[in-house]
Each structure stands twice: as structure tokens, then as C-alpha cells.
C-alpha atoms as a PDB file:
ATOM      1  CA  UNK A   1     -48.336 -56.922  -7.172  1.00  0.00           C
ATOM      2  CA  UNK A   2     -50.392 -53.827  -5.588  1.00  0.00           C
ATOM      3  CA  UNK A   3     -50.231 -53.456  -2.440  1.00  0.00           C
ATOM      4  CA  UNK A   4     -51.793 -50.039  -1.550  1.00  0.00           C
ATOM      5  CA  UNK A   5     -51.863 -46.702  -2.833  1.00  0.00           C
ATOM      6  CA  UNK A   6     -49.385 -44.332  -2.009  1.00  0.00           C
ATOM      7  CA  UNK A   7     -51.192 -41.024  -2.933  1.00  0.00           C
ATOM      8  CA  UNK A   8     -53.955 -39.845  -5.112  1.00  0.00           C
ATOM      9  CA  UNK A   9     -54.694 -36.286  -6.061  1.00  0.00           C
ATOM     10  CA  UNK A  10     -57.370 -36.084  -8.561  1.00  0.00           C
ATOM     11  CA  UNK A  11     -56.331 -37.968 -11.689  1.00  0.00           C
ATOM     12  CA  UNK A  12     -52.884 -38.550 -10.429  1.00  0.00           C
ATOM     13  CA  UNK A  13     -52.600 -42.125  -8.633  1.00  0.00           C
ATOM     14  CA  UNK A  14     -49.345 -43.542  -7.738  1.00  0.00           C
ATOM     15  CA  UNK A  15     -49.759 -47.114  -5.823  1.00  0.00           C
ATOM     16  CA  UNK A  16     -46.986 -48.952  -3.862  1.00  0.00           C
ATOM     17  CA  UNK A  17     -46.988 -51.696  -6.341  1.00  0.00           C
ATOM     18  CA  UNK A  18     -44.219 -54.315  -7.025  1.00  0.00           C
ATOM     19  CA  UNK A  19     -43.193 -56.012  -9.925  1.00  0.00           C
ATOM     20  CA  UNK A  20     -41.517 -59.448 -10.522  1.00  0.00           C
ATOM     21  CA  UNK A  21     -40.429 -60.324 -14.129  1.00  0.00           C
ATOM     22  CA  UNK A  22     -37.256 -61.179 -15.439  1.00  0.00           C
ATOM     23  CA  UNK A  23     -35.033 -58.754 -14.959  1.00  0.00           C
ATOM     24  CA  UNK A  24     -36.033 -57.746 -11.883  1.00  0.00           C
ATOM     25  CA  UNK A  25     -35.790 -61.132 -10.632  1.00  0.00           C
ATOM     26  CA  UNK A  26     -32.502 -60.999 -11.863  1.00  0.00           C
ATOM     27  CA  UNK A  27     -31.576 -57.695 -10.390  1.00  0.00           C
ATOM     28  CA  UNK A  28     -33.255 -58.876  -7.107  1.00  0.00           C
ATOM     29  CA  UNK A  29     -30.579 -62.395  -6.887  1.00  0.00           C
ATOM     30  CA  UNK A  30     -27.351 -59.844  -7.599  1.00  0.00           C
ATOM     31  CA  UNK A  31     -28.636 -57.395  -4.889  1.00  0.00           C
ATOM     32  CA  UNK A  32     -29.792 -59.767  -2.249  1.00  0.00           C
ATOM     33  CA  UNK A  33     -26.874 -61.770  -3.017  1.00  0.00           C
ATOM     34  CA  UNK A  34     -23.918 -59.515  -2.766  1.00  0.00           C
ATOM     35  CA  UNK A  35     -25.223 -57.809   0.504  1.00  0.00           C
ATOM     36  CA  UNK A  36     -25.767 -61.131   1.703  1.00  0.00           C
ATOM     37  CA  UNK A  37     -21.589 -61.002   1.168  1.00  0.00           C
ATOM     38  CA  UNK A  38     -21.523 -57.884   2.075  1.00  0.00           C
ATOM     39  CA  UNK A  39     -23.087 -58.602   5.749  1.00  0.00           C
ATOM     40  CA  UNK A  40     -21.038 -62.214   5.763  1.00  0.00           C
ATOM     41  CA  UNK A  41     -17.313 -60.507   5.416  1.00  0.00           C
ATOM     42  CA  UNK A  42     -18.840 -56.713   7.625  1.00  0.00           C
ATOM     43  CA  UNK A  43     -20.049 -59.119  10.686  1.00  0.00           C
ATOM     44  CA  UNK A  44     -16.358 -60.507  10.636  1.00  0.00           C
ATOM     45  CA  UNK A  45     -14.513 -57.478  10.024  1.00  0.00           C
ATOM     46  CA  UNK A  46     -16.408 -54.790  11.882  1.00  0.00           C
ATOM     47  CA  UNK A  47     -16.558 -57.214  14.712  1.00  0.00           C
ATOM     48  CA  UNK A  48     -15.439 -54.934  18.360  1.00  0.00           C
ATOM     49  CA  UNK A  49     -15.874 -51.620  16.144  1.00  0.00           C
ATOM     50  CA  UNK A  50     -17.675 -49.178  17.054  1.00  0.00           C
ATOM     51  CA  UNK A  51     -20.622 -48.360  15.207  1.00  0.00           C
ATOM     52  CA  UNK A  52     -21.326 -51.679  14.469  1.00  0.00           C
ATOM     53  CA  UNK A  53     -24.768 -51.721  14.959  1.00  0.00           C
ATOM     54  CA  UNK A  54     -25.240 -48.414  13.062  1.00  0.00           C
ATOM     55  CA  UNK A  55     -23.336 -49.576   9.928  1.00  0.00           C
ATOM     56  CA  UNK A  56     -25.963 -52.872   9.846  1.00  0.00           C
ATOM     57  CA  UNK A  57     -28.574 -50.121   9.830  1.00  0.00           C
ATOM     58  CA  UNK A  58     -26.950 -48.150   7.271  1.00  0.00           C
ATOM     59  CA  UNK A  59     -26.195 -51.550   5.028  1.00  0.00           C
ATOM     60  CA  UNK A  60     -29.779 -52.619   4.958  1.00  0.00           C
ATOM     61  CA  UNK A  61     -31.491 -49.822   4.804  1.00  0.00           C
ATOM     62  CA  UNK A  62     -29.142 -49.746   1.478  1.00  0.00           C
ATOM     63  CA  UNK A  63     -30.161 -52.917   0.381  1.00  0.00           C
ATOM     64  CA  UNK A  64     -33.972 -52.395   1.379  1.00  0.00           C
ATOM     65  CA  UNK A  65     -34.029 -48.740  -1.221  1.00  0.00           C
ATOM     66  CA  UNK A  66     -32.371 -50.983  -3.955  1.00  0.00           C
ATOM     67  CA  UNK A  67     -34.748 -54.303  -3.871  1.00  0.00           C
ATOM     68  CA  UNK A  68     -37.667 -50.672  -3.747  1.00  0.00           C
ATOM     69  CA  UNK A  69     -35.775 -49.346  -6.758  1.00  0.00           C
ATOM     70  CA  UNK A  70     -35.497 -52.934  -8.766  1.00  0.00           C
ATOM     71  CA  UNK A  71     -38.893 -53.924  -8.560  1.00  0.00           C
ATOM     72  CA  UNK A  72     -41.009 -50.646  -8.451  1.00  0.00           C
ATOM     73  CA  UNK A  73     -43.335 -50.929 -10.992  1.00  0.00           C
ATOM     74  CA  UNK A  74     -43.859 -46.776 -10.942  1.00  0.00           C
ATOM     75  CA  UNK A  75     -41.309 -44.205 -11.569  1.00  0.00           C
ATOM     76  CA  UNK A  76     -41.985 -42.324  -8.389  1.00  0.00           C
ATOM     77  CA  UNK A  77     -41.697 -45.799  -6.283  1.00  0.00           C
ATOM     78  CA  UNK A  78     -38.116 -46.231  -8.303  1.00  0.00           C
ATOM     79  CA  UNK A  79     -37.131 -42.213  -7.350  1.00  0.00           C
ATOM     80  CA  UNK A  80     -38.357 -43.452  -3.807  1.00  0.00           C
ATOM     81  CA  UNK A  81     -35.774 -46.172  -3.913  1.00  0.00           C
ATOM     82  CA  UNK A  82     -33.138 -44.364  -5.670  1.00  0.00           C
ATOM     83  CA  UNK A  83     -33.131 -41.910  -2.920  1.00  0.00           C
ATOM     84  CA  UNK A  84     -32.765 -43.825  -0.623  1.00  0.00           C
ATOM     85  CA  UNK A  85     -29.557 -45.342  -2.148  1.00  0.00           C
ATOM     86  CA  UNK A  86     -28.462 -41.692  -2.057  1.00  0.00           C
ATOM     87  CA  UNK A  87     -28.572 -40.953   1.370  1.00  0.00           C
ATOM     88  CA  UNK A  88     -27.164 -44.809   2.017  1.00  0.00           C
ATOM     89  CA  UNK A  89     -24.588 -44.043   0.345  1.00  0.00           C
ATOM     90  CA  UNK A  90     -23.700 -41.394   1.989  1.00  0.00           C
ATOM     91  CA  UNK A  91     -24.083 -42.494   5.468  1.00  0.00           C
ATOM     92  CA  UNK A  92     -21.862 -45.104   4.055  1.00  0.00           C
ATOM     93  CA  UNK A  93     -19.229 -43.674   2.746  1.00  0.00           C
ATOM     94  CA  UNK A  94     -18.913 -41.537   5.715  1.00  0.00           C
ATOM     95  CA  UNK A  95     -19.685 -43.754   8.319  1.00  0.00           C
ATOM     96  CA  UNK A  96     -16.129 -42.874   9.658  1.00  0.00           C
ATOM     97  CA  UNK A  97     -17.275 -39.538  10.099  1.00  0.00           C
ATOM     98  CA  UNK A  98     -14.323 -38.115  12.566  1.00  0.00           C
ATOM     99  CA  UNK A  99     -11.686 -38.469   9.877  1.00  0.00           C
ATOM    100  CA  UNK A 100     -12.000 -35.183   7.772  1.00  0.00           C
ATOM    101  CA  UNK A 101     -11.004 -36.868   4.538  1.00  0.00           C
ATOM    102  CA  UNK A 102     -14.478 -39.417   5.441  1.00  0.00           C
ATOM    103  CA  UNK A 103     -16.579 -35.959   5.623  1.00  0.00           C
ATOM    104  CA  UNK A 104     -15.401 -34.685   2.196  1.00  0.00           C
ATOM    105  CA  UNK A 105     -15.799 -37.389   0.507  1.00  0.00           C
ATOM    106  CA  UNK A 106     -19.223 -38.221   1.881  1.00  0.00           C
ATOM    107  CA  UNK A 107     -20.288 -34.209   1.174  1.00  0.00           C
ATOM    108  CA  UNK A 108     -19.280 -34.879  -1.926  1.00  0.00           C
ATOM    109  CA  UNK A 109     -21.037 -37.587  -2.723  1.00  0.00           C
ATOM    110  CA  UNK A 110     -24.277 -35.944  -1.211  1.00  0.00           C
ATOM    111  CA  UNK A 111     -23.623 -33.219  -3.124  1.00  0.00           C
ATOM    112  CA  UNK A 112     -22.719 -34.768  -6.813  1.00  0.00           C
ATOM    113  CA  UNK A 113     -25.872 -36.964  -5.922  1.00  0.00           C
ATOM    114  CA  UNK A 114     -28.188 -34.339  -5.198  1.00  0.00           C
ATOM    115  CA  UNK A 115     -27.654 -33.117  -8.338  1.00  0.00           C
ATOM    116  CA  UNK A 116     -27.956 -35.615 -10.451  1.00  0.00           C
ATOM    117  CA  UNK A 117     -31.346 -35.967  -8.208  1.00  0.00           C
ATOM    118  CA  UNK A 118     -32.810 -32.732  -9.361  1.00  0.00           C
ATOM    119  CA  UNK A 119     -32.379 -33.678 -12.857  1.00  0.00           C
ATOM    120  CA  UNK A 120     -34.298 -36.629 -12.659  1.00  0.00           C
ATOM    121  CA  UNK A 121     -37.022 -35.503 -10.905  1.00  0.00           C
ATOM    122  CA  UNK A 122     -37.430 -32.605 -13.521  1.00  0.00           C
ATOM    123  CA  UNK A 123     -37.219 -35.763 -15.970  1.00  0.00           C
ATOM    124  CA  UNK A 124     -40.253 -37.315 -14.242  1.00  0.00           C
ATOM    125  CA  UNK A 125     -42.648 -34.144 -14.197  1.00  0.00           C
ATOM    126  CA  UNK A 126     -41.531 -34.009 -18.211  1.00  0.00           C
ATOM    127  CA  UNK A 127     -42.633 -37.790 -18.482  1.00  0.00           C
ATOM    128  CA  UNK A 128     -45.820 -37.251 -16.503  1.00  0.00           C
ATOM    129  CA  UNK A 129     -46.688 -34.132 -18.583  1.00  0.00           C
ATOM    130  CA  UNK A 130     -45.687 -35.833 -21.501  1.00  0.00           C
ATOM    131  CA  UNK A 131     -47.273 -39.293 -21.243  1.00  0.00           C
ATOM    132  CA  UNK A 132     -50.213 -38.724 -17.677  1.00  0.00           C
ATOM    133  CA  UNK A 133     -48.426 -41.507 -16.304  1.00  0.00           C
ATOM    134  CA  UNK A 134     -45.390 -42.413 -14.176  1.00  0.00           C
ATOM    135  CA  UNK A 135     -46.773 -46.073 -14.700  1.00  0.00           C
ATOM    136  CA  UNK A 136     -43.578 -48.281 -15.840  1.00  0.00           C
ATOM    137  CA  UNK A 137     -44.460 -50.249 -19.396  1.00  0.00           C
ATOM    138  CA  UNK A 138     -44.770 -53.725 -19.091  1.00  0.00           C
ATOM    139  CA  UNK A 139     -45.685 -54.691 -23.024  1.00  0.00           C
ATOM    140  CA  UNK A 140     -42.636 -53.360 -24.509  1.00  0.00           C
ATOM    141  CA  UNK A 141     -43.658 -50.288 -25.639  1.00  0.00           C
ATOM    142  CA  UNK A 142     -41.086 -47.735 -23.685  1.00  0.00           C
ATOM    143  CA  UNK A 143     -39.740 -44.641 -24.679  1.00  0.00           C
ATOM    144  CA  UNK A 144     -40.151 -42.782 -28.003  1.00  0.00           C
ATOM    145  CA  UNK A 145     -43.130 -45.270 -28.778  1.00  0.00           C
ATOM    146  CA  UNK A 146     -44.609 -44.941 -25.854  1.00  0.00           C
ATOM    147  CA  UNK A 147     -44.946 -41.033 -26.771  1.00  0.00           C
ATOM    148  CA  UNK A 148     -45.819 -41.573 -30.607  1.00  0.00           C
ATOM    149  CA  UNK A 149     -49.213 -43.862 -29.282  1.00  0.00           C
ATOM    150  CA  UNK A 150     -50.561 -41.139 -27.241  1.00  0.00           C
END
């Protein structure tokens, strides 16, 4: 489903498109569904603690970046979304931020993340170089294939 388009430079256009298909319908039910749990058992247990409102805001913006990254039908829509699980995920795991041991852990995280970040977006300018696109396949042809047609 396109909605609009995110940036275009010349050749390169990336929309903010959405897809629905299997899977993603799939992956859609498992994410709406366990942060629906997620926000059923947090509203009981977090209830009186303070923060309470912030760690709503941290928990959906989570769940928000993963229903981006499940149905982005571009690579740079899913990198979109998958950062923003990083940072979530951070925020997260230190959410309890005046206990050292919450820091370090949530440094950590940031840090091991970031990494890992780097490496894929040096796999998508590859892919893009590679391919001209950073359009996901939708006919089955993904991956070596994908490169052999060109």
C-alpha cells in the first residue's frame, strides 16, 4: 500500500509503502498481540511507579518501529523500523536508569546494537549498488537470483 514518498534524489526513490501478505500478517498478530500482553500485565504492575507514563511511551513507540519493520515493503523503511527497536530497546532496558547496573547494561546494548547497525547499513548501500533497488521482492525471486537476473 503506498502511501507517500519518503525521498527522491534523482533515480533513487524510496516511498513509505506498506505491505500486507502472509507473513507479515503473521508477524503483525505475534507483535500486536504480545504487546497487547505486554501493556495488560505493565498497566497492573507499574501501577503507582514512577515513570509510568514514560515506560507506555517507551513500549509503544517499541511496538510502533516493529509493526514499521514487519510490513515495510523497502529496505530503508525496515532499517527505519529496526532502528527504532534499537533505541526502544534501550530506553527499555534502562528505563531504571539510577541503578548503575540499569546504565551498563542499557550502554551496552546501545553499543552492541550500534554495531551491528553499521554493518547493515553498509549491507544496504552493497544491495543498492548491487541490484539499483532497496525495493523488497514480492515474486519470489530474493537473493542470489535476484542478482543473477540483472
Amino acid at each position: 500500500m503506498p502511501l507517500w514518498t519518503w525521498m527522491s534524489v534523482g533515480d533513487f526513490n524510496v516511498g513509505f509503502n506498506l505491505v500486507l501478505d502472509g507473513l507479515s500478517l503473521t508477524m503483525l498478530s505475534v507483535v500486536t498481540g504480545v504487546g497487547f500482553l505486554i501493556h495488560m500485565f505493565a498497566s497492573w504492575y507499574m501501577r503507582g511507579e514512577e515513570g509510568y507514563s514514560r515506560f507506555f511511551a517507551y513500549t509503544n513507540l517499541f511496538i510502533a518501529s516493529m509493526v514499521v519493520l514487519v510490513l515495510a515493503d523497502n529496505l530503508l523503511l525496515m532499517y527505519l523500523g529496526w532502528e527504532g527497536v534499537g533505541l526502544c530497546s534501550y530506553l527499555l532496558i534502562g528505563f531504571y536508569y539510577t541503578d548503575p547496573k540499569n546504565g551498563a547494561a542499557a550502554m551496552k546494548a546501545f553499543v552492541v546494537t550500534r554495531v551491528g547497525d553499521v554493518f547493515l547499513a553498509f549491507a544496504l548501500f552493497i544491495l543498492y549498488n548491487e541490484l539499483g533497488t532497496l525495493k523488497l521482492p514480492r515474486n519470489g525471486r530474493t537473493g542470489a537470483c535476484a542478482l543473477r537476473s540483472r
